[in-house]
PDB file of N, CA and C in Angstrom:
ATOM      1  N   UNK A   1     126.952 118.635 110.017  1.00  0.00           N
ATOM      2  CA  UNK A   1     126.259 118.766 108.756  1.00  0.00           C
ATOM      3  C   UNK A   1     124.756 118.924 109.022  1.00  0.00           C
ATOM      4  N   UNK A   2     124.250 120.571 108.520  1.00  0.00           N
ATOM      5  CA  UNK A   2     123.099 120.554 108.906  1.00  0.00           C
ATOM      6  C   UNK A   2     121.918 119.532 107.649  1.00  0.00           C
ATOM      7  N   UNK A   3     121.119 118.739 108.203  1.00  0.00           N
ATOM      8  CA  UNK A   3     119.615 118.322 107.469  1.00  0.00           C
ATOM      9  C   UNK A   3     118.891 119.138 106.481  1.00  0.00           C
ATOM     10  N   UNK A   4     118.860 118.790 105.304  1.00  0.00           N
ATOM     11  CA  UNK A   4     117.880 119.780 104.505  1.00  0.00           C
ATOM     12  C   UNK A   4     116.203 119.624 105.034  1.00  0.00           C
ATOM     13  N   UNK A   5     115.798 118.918 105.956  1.00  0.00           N
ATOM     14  CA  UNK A   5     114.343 119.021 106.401  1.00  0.00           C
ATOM     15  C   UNK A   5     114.368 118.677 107.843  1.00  0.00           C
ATOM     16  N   UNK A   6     113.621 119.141 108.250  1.00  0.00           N
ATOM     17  CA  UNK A   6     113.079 118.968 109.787  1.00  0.00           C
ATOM     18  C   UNK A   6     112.647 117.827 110.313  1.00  0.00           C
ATOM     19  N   UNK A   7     113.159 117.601 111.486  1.00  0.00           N
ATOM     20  CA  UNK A   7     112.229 116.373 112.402  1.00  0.00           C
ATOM     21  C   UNK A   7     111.164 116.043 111.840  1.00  0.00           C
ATOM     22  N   UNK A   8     110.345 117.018 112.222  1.00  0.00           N
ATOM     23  CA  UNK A   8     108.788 117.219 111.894  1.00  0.00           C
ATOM     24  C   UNK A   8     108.429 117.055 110.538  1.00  0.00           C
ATOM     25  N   UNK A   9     109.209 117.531 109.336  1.00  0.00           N
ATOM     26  CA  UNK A   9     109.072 117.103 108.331  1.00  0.00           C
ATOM     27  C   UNK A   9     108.879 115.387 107.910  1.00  0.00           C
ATOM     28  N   UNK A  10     110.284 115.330 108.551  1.00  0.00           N
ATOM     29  CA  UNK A  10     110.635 113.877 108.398  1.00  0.00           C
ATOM     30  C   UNK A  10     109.681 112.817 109.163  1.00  0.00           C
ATOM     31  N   UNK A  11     109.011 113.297 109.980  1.00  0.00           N
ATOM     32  CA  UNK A  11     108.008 112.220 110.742  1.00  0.00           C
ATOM     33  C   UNK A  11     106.761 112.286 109.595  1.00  0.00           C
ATOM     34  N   UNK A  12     106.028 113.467 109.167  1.00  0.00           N
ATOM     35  CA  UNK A  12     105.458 113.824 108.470  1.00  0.00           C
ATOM     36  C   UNK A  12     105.189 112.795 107.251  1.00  0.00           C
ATOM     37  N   UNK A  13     106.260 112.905 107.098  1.00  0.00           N
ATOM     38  CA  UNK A  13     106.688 112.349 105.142  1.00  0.00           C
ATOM     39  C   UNK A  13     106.493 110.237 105.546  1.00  0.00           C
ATOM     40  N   UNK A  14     106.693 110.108 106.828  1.00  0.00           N
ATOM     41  CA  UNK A  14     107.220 108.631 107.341  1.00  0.00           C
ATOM     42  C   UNK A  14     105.755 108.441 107.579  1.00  0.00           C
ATOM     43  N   UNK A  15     104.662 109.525 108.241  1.00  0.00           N
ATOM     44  CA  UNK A  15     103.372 108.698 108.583  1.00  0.00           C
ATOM     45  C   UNK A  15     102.962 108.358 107.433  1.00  0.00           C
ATOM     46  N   UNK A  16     103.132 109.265 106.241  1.00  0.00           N
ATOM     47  CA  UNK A  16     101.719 109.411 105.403  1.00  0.00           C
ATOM     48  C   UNK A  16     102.550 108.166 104.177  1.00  0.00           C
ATOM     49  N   UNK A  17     103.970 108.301 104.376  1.00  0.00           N
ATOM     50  CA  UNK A  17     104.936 106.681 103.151  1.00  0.00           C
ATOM     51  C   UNK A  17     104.959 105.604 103.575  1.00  0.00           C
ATOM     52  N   UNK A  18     105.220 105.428 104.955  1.00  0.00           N
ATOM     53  CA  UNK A  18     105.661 104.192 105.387  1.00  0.00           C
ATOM     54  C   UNK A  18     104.150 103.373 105.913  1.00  0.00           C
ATOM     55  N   UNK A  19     103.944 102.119 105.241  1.00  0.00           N
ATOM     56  CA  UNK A  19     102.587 100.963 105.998  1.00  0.00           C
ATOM     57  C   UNK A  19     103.033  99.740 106.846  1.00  0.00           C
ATOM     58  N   UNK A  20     103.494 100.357 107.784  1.00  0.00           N
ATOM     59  CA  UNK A  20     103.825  99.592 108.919  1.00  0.00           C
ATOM     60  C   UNK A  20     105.778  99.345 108.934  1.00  0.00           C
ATOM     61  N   UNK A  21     106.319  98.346 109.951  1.00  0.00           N
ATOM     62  CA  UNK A  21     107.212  98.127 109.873  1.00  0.00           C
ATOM     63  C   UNK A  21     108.052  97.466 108.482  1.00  0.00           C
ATOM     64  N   UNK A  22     107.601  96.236 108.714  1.00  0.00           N
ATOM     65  CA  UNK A  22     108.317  95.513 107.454  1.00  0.00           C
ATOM     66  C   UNK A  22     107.304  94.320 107.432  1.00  0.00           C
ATOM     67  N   UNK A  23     107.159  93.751 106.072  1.00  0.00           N
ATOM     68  CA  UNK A  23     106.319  92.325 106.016  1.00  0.00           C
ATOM     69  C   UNK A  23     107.070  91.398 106.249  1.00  0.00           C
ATOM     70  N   UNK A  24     106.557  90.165 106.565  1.00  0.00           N
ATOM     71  CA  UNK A  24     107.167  89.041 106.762  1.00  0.00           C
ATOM     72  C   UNK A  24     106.632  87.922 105.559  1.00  0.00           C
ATOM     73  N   UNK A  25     108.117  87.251 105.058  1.00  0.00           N
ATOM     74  CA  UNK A  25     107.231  86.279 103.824  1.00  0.00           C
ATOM     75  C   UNK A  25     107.699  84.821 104.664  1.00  0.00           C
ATOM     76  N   UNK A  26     106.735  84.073 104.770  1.00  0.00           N
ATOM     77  CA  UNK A  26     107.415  82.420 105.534  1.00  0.00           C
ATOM     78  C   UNK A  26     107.711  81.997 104.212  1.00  0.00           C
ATOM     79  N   UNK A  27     108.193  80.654 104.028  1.00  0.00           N
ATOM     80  CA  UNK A  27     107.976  79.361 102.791  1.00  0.00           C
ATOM     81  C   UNK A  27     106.504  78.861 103.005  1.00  0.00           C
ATOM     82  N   UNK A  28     106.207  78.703 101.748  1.00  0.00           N
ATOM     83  CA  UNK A  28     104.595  77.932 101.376  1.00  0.00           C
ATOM     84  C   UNK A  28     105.163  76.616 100.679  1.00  0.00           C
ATOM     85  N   UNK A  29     104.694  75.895 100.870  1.00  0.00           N
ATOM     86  CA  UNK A  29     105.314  74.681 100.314  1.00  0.00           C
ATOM     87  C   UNK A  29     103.758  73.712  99.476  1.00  0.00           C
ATOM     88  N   UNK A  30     104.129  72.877  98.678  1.00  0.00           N
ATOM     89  CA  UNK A  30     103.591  72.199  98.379  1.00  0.00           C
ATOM     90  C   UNK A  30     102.603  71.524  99.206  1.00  0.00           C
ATOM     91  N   UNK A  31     101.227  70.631  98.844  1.00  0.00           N
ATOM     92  CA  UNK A  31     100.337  70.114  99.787  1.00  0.00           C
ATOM     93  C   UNK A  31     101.192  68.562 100.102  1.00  0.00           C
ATOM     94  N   UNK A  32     102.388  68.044  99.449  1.00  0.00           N
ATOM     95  CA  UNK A  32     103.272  67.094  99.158  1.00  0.00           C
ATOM     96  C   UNK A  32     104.356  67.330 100.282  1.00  0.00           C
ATOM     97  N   UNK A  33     104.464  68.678 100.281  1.00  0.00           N
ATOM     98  CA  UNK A  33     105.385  68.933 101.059  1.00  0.00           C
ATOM     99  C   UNK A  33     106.919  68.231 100.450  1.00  0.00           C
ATOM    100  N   UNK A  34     107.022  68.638  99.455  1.00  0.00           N
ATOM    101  CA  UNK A  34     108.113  67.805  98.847  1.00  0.00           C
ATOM    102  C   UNK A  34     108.801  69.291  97.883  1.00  0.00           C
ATOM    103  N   UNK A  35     108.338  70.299  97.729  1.00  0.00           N
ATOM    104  CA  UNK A  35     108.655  71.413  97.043  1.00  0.00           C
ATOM    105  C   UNK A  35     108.687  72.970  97.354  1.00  0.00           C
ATOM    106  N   UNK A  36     108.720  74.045  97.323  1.00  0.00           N
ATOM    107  CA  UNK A  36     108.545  75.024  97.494  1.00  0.00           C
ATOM    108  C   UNK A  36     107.307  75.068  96.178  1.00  0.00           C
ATOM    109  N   UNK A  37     106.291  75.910  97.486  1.00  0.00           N
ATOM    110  CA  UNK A  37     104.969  76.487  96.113  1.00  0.00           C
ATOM    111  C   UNK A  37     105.208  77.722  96.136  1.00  0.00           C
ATOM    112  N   UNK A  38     105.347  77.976  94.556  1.00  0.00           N
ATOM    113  CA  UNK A  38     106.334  79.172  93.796  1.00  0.00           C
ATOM    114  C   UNK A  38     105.062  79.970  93.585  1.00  0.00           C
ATOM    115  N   UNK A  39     104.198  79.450  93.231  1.00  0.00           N
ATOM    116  CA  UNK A  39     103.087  80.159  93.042  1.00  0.00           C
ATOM    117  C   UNK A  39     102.422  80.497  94.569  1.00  0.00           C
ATOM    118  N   UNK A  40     102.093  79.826  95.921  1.00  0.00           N
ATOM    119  CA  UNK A  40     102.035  80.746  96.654  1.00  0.00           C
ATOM    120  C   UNK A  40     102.960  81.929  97.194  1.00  0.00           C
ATOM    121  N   UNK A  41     104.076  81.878  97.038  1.00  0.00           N
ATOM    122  CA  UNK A  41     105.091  82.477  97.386  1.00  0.00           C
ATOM    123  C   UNK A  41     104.597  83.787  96.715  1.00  0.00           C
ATOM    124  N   UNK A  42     104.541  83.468  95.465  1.00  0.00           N
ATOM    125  CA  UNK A  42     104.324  84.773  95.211  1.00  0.00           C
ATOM    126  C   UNK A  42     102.969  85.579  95.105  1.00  0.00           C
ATOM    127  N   UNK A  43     102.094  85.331  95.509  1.00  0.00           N
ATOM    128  CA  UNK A  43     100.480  85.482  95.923  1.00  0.00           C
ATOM    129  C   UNK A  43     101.367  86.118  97.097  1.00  0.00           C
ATOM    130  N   UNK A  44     101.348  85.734  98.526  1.00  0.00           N
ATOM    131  CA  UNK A  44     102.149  85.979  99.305  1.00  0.00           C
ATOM    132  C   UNK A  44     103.034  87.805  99.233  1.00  0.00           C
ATOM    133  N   UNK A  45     103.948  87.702  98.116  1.00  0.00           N
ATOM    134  CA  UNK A  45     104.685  88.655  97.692  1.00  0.00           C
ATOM    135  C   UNK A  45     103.716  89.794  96.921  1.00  0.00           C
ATOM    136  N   UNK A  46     102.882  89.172  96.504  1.00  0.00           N
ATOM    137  CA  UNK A  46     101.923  90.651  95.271  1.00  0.00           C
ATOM    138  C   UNK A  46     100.817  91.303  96.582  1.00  0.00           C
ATOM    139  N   UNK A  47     100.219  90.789  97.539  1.00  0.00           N
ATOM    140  CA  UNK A  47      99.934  90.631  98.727  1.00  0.00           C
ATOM    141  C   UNK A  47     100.275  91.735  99.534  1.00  0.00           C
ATOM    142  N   UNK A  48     101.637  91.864  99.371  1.00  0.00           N
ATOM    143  CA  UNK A  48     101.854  92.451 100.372  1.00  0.00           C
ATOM    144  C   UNK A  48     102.382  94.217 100.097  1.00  0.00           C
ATOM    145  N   UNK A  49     102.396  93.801  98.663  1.00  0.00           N
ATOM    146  CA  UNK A  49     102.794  94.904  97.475  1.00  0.00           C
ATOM    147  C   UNK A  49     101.415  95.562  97.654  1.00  0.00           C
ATOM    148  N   UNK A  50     100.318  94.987  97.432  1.00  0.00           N
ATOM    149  CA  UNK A  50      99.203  95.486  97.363  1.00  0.00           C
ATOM    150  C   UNK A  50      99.085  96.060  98.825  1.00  0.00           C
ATOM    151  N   UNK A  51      99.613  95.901  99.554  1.00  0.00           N
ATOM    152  CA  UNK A  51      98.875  96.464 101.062  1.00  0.00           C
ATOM    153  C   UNK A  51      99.710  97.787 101.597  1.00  0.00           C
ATOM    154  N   UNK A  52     100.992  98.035 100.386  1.00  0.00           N
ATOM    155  CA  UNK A  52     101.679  99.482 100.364  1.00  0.00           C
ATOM    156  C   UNK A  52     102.852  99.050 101.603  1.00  0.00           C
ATOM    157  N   UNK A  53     103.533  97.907 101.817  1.00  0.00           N
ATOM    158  CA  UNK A  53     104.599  97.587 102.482  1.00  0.00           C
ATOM    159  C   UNK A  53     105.733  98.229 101.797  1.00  0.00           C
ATOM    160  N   UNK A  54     106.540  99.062 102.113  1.00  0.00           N
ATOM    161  CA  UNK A  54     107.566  99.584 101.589  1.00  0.00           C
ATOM    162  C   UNK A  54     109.121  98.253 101.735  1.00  0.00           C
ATOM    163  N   UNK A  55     108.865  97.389 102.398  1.00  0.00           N
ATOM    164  CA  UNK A  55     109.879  96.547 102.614  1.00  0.00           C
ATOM    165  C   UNK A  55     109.291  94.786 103.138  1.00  0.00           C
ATOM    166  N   UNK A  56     110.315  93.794 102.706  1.00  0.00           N
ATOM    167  CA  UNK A  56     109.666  92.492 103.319  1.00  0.00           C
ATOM    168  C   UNK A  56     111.317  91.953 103.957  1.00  0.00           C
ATOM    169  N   UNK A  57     110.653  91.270 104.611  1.00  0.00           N
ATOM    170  CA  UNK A  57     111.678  90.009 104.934  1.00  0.00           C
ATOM    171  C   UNK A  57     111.481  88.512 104.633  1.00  0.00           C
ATOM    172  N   UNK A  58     112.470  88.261 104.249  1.00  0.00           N
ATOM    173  CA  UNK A  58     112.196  86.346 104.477  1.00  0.00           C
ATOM    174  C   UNK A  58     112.854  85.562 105.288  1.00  0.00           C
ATOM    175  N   UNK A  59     111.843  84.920 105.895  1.00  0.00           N
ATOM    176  CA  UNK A  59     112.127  84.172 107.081  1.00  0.00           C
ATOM    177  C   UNK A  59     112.590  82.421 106.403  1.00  0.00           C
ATOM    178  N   UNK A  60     113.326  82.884 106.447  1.00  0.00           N
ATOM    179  CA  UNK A  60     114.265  81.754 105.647  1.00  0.00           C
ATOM    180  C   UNK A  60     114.997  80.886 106.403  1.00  0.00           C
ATOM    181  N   UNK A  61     114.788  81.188 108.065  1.00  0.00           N
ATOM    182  CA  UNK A  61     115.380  80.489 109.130  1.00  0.00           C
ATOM    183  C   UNK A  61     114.112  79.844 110.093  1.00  0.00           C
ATOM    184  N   UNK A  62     112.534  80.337 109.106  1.00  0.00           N
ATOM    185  CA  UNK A  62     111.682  79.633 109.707  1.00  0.00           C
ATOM    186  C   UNK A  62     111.199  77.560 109.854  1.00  0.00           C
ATOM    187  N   UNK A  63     112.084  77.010 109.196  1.00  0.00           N
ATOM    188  CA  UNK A  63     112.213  76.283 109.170  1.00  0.00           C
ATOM    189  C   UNK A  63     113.411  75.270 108.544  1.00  0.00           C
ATOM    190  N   UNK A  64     113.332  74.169 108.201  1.00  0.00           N
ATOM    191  CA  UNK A  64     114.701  73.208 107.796  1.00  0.00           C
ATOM    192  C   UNK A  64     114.682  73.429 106.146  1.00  0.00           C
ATOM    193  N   UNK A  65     114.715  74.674 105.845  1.00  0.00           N
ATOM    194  CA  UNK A  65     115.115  74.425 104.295  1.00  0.00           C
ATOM    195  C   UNK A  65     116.846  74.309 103.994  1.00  0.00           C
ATOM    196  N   UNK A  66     116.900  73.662 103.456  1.00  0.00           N
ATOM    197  CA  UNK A  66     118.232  72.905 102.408  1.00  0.00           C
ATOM    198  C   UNK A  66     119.030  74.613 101.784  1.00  0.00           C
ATOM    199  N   UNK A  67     120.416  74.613 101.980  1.00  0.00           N
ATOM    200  CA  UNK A  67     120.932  75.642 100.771  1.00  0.00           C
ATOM    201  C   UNK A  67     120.101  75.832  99.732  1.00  0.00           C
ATOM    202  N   UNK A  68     120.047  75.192  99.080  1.00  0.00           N
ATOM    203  CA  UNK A  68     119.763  75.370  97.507  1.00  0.00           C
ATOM    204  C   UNK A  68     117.948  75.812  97.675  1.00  0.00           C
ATOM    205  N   UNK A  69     116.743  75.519  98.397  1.00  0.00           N
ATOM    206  CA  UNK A  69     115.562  76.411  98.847  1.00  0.00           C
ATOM    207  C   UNK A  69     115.973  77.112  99.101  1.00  0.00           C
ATOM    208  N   UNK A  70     116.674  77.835 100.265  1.00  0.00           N
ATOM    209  CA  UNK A  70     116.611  78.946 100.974  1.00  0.00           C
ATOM    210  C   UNK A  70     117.190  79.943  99.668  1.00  0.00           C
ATOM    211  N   UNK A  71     118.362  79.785  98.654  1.00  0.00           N
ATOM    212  CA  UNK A  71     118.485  80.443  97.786  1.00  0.00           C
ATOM    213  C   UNK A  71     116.838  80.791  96.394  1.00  0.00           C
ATOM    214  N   UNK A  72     116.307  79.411  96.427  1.00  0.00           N
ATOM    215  CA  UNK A  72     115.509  79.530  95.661  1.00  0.00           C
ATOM    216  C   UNK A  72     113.830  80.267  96.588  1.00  0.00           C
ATOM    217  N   UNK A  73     114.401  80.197  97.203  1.00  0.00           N
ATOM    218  CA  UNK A  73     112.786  80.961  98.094  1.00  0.00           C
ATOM    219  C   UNK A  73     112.840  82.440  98.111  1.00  0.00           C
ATOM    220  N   UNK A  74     114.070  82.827  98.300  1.00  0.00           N
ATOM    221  CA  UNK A  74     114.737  84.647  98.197  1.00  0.00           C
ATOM    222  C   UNK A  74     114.820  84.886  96.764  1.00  0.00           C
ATOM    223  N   UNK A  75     115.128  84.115  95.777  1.00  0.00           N
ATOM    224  CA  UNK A  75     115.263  84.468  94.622  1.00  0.00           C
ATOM    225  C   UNK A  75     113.651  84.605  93.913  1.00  0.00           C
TER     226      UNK A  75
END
């Protein structure tokens, strides 16, 4: 199955769309350390929107969060 565009196209279109690999989001937590801070999280997330990241990850294995964080930190 031939490609409707070229290599060269396709590198083309990838320098001038893509801003870097992928972002990384950690958990921000409370100064209590007793919560997820929802509000840095998402400072964090608008952040990275603003810097033209086409994709993020969450590192949701960066530390001992509980089921029920790790759902509420991705959500």
């Amino acid at each position: 199955m031939a490609l409707e565009y070229t290599k060269k196209q396709a590198k083309a279109w990838a320098k001038k769309n893509f801003k870097g690999l992928e972002a990384v989001i950690f958990p921000s937590f409370t100064p209590d350390l007793s919560a997820l801070d929802e509000e840095g999280i998402r400072w964090d997330v608008n952040h990275i929107i603003a810097n033209g990241f086409m994709s993020a990850m969450c590192a949701i294995e960066s530390c001992g969060l509980t089921f029920e964080e790790r759902k509420q930190f991705v959500k």
